[in-house]
N, C-alpha and C. Protein backbone atom coordinates (compact mmCIF):
# COMPACT_ATOMS: atom_id res chain seq x y z
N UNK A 1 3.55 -5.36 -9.52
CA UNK A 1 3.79 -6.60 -10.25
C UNK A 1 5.28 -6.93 -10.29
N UNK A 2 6.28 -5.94 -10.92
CA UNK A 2 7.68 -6.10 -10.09
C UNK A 2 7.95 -6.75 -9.35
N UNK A 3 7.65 -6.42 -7.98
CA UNK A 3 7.90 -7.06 -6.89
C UNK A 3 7.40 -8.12 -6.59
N UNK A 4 5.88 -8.23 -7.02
CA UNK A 4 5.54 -9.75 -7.21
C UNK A 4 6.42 -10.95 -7.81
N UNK A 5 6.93 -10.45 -8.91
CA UNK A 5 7.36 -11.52 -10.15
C UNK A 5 8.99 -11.73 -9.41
N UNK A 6 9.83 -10.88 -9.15
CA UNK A 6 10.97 -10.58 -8.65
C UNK A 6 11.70 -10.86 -7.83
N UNK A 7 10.80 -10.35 -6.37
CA UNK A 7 11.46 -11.25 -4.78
C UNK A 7 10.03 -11.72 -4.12
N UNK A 8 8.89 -12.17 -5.25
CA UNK A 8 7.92 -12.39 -4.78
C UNK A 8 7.53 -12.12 -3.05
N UNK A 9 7.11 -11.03 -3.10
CA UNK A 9 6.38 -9.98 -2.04
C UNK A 9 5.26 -8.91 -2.79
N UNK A 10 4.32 -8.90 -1.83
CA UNK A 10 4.35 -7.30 -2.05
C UNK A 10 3.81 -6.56 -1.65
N UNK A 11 3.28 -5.20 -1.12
CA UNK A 11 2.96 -4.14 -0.89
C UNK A 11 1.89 -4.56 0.57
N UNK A 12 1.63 -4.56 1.52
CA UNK A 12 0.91 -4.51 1.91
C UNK A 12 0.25 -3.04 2.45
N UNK A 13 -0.17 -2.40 2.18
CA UNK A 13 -0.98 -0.55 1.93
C UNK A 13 -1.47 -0.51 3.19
N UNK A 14 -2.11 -1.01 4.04
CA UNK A 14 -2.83 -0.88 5.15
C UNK A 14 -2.19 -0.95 6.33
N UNK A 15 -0.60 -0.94 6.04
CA UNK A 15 0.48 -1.24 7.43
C UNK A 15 1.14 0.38 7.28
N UNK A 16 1.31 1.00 5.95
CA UNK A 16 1.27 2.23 5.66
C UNK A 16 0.51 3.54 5.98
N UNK A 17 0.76 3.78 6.76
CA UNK A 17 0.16 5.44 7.06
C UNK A 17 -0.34 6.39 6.14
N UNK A 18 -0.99 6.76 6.19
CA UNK A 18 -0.92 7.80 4.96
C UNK A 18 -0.43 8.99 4.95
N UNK A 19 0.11 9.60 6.28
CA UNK A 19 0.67 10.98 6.29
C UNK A 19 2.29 10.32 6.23
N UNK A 20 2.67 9.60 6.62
CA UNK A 20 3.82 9.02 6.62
C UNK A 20 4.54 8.57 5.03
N UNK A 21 3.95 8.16 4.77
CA UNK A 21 3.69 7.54 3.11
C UNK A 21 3.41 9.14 2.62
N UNK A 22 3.19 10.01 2.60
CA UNK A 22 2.92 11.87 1.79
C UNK A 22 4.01 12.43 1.69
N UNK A 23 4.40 12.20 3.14
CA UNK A 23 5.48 12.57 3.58
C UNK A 23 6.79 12.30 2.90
N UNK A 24 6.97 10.98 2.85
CA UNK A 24 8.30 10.19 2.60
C UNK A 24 8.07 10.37 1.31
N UNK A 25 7.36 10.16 0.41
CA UNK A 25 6.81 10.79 -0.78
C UNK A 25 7.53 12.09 -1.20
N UNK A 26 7.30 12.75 -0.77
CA UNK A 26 7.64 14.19 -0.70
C UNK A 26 9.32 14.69 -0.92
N UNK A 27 9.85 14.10 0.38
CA UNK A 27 11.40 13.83 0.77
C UNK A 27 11.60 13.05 -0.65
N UNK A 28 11.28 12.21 -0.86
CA UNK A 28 12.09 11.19 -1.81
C UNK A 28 13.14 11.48 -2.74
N UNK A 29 12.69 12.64 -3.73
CA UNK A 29 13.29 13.18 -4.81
C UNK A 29 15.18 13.78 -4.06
N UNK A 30 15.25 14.26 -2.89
CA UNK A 30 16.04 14.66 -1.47
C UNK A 30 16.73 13.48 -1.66
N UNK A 31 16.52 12.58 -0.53
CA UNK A 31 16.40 11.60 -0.14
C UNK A 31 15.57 10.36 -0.02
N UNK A 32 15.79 9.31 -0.76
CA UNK A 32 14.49 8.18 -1.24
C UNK A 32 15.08 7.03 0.36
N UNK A 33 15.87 7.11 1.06
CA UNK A 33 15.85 6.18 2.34
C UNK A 33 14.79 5.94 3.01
N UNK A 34 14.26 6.61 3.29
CA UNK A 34 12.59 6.87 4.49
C UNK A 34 11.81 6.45 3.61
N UNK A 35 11.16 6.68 2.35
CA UNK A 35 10.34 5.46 1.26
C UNK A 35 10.33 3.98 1.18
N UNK A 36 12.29 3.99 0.90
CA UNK A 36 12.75 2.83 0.98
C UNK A 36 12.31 2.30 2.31
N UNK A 37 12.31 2.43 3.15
CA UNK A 37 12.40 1.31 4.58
C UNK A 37 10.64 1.48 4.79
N UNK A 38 10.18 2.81 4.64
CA UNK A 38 8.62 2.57 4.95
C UNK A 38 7.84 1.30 3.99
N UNK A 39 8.11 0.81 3.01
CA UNK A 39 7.90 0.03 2.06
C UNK A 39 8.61 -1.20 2.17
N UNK A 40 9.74 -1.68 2.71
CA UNK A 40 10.34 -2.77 3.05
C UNK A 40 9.31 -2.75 4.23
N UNK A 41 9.52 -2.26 5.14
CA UNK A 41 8.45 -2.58 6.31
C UNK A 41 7.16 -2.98 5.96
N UNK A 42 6.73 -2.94 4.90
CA UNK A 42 5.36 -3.41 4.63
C UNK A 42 5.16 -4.58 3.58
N UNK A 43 6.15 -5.06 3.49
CA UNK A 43 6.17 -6.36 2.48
C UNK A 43 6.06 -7.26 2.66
N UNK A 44 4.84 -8.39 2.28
CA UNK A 44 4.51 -9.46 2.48
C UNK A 44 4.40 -10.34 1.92
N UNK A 45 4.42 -11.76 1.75
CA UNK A 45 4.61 -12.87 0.81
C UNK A 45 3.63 -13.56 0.72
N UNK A 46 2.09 -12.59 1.01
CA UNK A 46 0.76 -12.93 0.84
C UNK A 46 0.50 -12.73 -0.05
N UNK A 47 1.13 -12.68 -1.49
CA UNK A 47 1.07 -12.05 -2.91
C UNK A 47 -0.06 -12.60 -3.69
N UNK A 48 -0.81 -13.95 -3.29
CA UNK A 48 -2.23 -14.06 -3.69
C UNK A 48 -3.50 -13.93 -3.30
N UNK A 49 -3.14 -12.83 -1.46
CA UNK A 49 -3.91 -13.23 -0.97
C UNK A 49 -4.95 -11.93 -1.29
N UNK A 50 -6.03 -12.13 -1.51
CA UNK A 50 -7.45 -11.39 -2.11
C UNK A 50 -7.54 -10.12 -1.31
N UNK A 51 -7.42 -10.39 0.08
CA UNK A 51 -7.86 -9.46 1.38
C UNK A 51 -6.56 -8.01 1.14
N UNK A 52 -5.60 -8.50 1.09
CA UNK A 52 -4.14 -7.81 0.68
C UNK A 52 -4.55 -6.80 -0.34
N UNK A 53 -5.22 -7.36 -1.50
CA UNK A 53 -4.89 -7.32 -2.74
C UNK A 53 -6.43 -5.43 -2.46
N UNK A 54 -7.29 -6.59 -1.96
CA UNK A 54 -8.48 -5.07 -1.79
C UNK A 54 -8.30 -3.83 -0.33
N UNK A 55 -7.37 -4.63 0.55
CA UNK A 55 -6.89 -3.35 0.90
C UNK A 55 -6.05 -2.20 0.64
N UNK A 56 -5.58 -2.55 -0.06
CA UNK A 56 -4.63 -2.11 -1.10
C UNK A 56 -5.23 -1.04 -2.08
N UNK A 57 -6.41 -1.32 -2.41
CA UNK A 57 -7.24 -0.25 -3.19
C UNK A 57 -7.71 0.39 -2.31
N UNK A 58 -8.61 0.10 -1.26
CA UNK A 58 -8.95 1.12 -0.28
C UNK A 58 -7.82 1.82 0.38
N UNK A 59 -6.33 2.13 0.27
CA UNK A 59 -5.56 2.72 0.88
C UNK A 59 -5.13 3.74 -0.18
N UNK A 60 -5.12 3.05 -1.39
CA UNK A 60 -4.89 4.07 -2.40
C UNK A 60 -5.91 5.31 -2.51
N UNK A 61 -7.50 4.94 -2.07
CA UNK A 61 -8.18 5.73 -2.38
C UNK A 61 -8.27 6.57 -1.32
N UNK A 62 -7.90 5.94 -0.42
CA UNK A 62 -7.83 7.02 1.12
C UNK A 62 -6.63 7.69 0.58
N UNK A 63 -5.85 7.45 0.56
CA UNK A 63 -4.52 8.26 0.05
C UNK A 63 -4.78 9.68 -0.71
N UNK A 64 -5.53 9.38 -1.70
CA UNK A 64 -6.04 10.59 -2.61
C UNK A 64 -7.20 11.06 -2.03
N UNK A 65 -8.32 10.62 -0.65
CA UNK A 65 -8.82 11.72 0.22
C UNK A 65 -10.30 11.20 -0.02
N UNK A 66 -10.64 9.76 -1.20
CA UNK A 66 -12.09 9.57 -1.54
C UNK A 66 -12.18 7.92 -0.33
N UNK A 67 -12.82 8.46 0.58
CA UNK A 67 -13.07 7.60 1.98
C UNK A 67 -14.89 7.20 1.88
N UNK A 68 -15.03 7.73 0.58
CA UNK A 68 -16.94 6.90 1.13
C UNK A 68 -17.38 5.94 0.81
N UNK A 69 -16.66 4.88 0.40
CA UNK A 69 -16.83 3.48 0.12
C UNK A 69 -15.57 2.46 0.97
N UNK A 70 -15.54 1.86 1.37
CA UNK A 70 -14.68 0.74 1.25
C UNK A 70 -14.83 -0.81 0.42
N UNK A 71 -14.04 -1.57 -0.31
CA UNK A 71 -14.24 -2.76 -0.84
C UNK A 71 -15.10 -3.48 -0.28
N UNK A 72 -14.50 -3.63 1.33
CA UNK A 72 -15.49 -4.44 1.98
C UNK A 72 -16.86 -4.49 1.98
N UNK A 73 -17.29 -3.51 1.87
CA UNK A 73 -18.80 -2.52 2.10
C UNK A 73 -19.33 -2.61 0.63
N UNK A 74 -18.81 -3.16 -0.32
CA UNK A 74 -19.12 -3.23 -1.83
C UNK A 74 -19.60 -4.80 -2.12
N UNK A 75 -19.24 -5.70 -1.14
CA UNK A 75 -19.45 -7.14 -1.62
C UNK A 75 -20.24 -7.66 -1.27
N UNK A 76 -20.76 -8.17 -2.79
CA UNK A 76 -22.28 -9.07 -2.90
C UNK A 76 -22.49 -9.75 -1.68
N UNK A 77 -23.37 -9.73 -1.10
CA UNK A 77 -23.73 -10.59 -0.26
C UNK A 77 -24.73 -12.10 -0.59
């Protein structure tokens, strides 16, 4: 939301890797540069757009390793 309200952008999760993103994670506390740019690299000014917004949850949840649903695969038809 920060980044929304701020330099209106934000996060796009699905341009993010996930071992890459663990990784840089990891380093950060070290060195936060490699976070920094993996995350500029993924910033978009699609900040209302819906599709963004639910991949974004499915990357989080892949992130933490729970892969048996996706959003997509959840909607009413």
């Amino acid at each position: 939301m920060i980044l929304k309200k701020e330099i209106g952008k934000v996060i796009d999760w699905s341009k993010i890797d996930k071992e890459d993103y663990l990784l840089a994670m990891e380093r950060s506390p070290i060195k936060n540069m490699e976070i920094k740019i993996l995350l500029q690299n993924a910033l978009t000014d699609k900040i209302n757009d819906r599709e963004v917004y639910m991949k974004g949850i499915d990357a989080s949840y892949h992130y933490e390793g729970y892969n048996m649903y996706k959003v997509e695969d959840l909607k009413n038809n």
